[in-house]
Protein backbone atom coordinates (compact mmCIF):
# COMPACT_ATOMS: atom_id res chain seq x y z
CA UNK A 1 4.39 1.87 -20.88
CA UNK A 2 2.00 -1.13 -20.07
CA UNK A 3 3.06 -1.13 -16.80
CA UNK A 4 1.49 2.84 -16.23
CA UNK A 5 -1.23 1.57 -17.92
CA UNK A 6 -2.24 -0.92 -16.13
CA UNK A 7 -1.52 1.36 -13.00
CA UNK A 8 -3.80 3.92 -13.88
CA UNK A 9 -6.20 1.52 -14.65
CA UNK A 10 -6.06 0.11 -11.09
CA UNK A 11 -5.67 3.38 -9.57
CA UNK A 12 -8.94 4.36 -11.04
CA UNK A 13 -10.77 1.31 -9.87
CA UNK A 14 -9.47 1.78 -6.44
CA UNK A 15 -10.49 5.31 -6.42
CA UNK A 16 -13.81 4.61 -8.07
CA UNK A 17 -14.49 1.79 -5.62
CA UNK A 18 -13.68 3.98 -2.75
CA UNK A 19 -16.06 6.58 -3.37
CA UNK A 20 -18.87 4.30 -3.35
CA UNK A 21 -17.81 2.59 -0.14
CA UNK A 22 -18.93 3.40 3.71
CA UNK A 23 -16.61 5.99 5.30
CA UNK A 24 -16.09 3.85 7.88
CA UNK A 25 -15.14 0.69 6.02
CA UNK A 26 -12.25 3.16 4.05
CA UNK A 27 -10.91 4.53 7.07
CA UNK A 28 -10.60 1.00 8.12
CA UNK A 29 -8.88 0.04 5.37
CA UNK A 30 -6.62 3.42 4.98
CA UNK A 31 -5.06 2.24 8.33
CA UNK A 32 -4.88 -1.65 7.71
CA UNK A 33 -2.88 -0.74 4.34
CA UNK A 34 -0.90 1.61 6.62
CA UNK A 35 0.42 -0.77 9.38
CA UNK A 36 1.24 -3.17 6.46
CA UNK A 37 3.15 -0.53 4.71
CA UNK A 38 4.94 0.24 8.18
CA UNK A 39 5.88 -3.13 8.89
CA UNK A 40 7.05 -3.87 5.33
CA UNK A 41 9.25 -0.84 5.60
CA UNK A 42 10.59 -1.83 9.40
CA UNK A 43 11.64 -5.20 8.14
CA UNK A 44 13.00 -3.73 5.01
CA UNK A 45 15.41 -1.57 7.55
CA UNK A 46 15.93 -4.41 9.90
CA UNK A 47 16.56 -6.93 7.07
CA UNK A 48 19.00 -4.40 4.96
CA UNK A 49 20.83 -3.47 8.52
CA UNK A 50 21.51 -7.11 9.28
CA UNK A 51 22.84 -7.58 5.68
CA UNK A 52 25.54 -4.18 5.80
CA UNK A 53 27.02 -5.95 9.50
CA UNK A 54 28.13 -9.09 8.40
């Protein structure tokens, strides 16, 4: 339950920091997040396939 606390609480900082930002600067950062969420997800795949073949 702390955990989804403290979530929220972060969520709404983000969120509340966000709307106060340049559009420009979020966009920027929308699509830095996103190529790290990409590449965490294609090493995830990589990593897991390697594991299942040995």
């Amino acid at each position: 339950m702390l955990f989804l606390v403290a979530a929220l609480l972060l969520l709404g900082l983000m969120l509340g920091t966000v709307a106060h930002a340049p559009l420009s600067f979020t966009l920027v950062a929308a699509a830095v997040i996103g190529v790290w969420l990409a590449v965490f997800a294609v090493r995830e795949r990589h990593g897991r396939r390697r594991e299942t073949s040995s």
